[in-house]
N, C-alpha and C. Protein backbone atom coordinates (compact mmCIF):
# COMPACT_ATOMS: atom_id res chain seq x y z
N UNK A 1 0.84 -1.18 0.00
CA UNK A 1 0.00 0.00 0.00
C UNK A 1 0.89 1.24 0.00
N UNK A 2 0.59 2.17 -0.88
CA UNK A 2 0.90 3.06 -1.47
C UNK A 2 0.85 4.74 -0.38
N UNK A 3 1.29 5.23 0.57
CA UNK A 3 1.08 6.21 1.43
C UNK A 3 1.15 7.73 0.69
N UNK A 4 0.55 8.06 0.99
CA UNK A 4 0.44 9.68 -0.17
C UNK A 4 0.61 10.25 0.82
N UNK A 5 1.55 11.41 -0.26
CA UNK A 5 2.43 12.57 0.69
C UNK A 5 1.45 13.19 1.29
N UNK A 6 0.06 13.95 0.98
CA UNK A 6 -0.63 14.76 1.88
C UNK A 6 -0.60 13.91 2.76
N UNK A 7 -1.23 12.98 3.24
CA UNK A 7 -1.60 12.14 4.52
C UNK A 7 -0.24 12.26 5.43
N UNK A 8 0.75 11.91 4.60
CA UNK A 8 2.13 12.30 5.49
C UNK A 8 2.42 13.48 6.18
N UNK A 9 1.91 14.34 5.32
CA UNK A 9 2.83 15.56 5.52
C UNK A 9 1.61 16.69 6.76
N UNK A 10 0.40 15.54 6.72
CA UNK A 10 -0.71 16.34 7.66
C UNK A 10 -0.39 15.30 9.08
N UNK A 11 -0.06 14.07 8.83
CA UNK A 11 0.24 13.87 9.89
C UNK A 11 1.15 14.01 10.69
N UNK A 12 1.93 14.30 10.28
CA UNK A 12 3.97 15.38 10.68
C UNK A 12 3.13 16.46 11.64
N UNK A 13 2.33 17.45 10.69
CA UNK A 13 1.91 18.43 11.35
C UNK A 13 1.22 17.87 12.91
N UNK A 14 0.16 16.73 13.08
CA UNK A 14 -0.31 16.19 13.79
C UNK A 14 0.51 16.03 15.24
N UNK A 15 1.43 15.53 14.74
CA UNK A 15 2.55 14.94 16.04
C UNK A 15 3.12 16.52 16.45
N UNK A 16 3.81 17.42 15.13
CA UNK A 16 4.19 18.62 15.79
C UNK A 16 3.36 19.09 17.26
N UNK A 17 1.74 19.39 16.74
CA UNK A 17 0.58 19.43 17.34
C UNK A 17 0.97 18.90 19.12
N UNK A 18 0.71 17.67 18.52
CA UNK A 18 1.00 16.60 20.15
C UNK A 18 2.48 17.08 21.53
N UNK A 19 3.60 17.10 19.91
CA UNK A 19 4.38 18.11 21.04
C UNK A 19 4.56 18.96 21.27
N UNK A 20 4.14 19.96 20.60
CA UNK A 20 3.48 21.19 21.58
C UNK A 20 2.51 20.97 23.08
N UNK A 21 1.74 20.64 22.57
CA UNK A 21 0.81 20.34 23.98
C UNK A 21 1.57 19.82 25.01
N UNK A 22 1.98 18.44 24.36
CA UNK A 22 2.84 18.14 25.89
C UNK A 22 3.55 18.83 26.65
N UNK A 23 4.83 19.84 25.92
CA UNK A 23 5.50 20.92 26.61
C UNK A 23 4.63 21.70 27.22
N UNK A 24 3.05 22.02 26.93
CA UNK A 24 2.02 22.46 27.14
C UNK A 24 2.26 24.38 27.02
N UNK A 25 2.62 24.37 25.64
CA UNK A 25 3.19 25.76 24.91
C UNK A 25 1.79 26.01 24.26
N UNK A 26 1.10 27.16 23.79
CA UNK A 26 0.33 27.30 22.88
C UNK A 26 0.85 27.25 22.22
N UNK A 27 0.17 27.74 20.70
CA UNK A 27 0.39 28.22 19.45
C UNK A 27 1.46 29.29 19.36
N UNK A 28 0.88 30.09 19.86
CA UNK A 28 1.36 31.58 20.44
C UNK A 28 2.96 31.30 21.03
N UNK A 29 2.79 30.60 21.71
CA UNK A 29 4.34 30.26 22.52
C UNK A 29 5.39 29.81 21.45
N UNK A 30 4.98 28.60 21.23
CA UNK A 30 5.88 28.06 19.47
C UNK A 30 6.34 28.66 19.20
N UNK A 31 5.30 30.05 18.12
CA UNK A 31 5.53 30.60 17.63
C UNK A 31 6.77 31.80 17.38
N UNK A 32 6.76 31.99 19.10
CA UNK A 32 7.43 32.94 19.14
C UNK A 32 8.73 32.56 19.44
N UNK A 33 8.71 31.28 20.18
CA UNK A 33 10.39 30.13 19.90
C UNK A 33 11.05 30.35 18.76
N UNK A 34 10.23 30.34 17.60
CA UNK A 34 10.87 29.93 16.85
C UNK A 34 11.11 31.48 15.68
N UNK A 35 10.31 32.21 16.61
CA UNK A 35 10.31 33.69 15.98
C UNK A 35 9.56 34.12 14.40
N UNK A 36 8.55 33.29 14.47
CA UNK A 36 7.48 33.47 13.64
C UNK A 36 6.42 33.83 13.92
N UNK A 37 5.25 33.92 12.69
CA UNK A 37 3.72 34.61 13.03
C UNK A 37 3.27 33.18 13.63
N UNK A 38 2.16 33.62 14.27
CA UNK A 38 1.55 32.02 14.49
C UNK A 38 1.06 31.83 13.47
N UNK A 39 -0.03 32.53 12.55
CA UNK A 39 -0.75 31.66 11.26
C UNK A 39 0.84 30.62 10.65
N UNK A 40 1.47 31.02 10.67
CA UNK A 40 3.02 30.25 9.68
C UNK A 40 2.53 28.82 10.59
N UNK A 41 3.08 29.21 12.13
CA UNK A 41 3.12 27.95 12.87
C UNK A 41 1.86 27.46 12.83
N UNK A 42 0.48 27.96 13.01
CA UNK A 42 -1.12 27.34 12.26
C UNK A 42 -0.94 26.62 11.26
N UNK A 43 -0.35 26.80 10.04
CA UNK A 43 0.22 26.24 8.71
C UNK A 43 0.61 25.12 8.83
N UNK A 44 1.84 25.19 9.58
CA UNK A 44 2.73 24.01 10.12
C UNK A 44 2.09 22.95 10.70
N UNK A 45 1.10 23.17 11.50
CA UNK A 45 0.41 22.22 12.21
C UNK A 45 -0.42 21.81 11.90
N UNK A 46 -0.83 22.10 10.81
CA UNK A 46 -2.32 21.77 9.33
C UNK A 46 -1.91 20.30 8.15
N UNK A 47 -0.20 20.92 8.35
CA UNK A 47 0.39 20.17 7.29
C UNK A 47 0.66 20.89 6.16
N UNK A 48 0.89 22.43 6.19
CA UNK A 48 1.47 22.83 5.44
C UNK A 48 2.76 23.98 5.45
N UNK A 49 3.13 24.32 4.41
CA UNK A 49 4.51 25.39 4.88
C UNK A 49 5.42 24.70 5.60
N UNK A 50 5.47 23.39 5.33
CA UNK A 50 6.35 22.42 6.38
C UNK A 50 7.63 21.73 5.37
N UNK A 51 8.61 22.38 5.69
CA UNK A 51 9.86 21.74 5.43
C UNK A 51 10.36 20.88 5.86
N UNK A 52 11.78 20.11 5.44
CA UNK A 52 12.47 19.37 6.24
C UNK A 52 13.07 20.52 7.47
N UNK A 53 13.64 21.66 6.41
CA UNK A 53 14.76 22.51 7.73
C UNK A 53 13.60 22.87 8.45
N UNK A 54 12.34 23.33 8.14
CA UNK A 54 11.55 23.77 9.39
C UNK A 54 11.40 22.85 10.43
N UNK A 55 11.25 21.47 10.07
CA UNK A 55 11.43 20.47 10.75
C UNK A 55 12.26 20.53 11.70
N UNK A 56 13.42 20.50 11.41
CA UNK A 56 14.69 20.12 12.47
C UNK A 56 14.66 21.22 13.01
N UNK A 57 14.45 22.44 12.63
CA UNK A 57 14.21 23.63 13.95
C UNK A 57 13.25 23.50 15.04
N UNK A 58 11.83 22.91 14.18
CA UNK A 58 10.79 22.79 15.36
C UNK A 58 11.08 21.80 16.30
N UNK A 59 11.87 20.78 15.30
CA UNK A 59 12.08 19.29 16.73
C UNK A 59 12.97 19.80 17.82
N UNK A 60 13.99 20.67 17.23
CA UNK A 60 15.30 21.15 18.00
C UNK A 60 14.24 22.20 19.47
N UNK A 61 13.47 22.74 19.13
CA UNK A 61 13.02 23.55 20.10
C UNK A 61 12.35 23.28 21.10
N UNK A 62 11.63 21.92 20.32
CA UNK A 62 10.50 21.12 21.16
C UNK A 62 11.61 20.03 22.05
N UNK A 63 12.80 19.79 21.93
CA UNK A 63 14.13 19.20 22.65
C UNK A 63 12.90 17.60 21.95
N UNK A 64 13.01 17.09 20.91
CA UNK A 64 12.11 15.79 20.09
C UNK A 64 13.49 15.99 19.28
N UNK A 65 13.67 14.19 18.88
CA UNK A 65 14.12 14.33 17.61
C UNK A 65 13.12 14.43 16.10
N UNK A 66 14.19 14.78 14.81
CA UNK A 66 13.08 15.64 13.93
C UNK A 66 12.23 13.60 13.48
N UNK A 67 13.24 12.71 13.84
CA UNK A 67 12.19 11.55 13.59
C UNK A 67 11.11 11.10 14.07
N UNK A 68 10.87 11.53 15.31
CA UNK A 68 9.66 11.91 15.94
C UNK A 68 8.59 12.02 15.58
N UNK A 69 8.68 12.90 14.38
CA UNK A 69 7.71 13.52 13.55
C UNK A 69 6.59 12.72 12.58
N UNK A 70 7.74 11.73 12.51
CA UNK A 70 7.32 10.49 11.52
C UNK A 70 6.63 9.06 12.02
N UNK A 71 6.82 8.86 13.51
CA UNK A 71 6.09 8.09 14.05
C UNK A 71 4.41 7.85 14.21
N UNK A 72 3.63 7.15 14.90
CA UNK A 72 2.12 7.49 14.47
C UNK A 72 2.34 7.88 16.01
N UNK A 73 0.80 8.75 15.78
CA UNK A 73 0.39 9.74 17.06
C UNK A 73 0.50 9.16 18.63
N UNK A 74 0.52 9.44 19.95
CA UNK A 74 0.24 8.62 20.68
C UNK A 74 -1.40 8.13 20.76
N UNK A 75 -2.14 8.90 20.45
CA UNK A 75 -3.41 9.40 20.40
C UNK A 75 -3.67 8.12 19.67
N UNK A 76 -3.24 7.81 18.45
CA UNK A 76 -3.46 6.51 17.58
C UNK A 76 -3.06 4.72 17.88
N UNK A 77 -1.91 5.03 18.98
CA UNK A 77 -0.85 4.28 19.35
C UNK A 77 -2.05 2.91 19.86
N UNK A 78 -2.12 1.73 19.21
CA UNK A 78 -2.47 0.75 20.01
C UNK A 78 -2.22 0.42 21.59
N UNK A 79 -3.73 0.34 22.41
CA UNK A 79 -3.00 -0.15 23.45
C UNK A 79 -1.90 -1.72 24.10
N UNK A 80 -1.14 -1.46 24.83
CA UNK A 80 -0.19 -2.08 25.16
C UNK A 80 0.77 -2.54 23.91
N UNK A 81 0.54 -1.32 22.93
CA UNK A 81 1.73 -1.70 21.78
C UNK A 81 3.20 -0.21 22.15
N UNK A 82 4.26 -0.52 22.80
CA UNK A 82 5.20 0.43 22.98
C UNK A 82 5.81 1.14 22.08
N UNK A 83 5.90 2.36 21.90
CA UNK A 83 6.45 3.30 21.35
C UNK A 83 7.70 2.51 20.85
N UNK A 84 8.28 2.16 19.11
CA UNK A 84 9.47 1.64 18.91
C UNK A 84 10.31 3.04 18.71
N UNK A 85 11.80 2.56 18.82
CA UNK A 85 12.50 3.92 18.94
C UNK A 85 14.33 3.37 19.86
């Protein structure tokens, strides 16, 4: 089975999403980490305006590696199936 980049690239945004919250930063907070507007970082977390280098800045800030990004959600995570890593 064949994975298409939108689905990828909205679910990147997804996990960004997740670690934000956990640090328990708004939007607003991110944003200003990383010294952008929030709509940019809104973007980002939609699944769009999302680079690799934006990537490794946002993982770098969120202290995540940028592979992180690529894992499925915890939110999705089967129970009693452990986070591989």
């Amino acid at each position: 089975m064949r994975e298409k980049p939108e689905t990828i690239i909205a679910d990147v945004g997804l996990r960004i999403a997740e670690a934000r919250r956990a640090r328990g930063w708004t939007q607003q907070d991110a944003a200003d980490r990383l010294g952008m507007e929030v709509q940019s970082w809104q973007r980002i977390e939609r699944g769009t305006n999302l680079t690799i280098r934006s990537m490794v800045r946002i993982a770098a800030a969120l202290g995540v590696a940028t592979k992180d990004f690529f894992e499925q959600p915890s939110s999705q995570r089967k129970a009693g199936r452990p986070k591989s890593g």
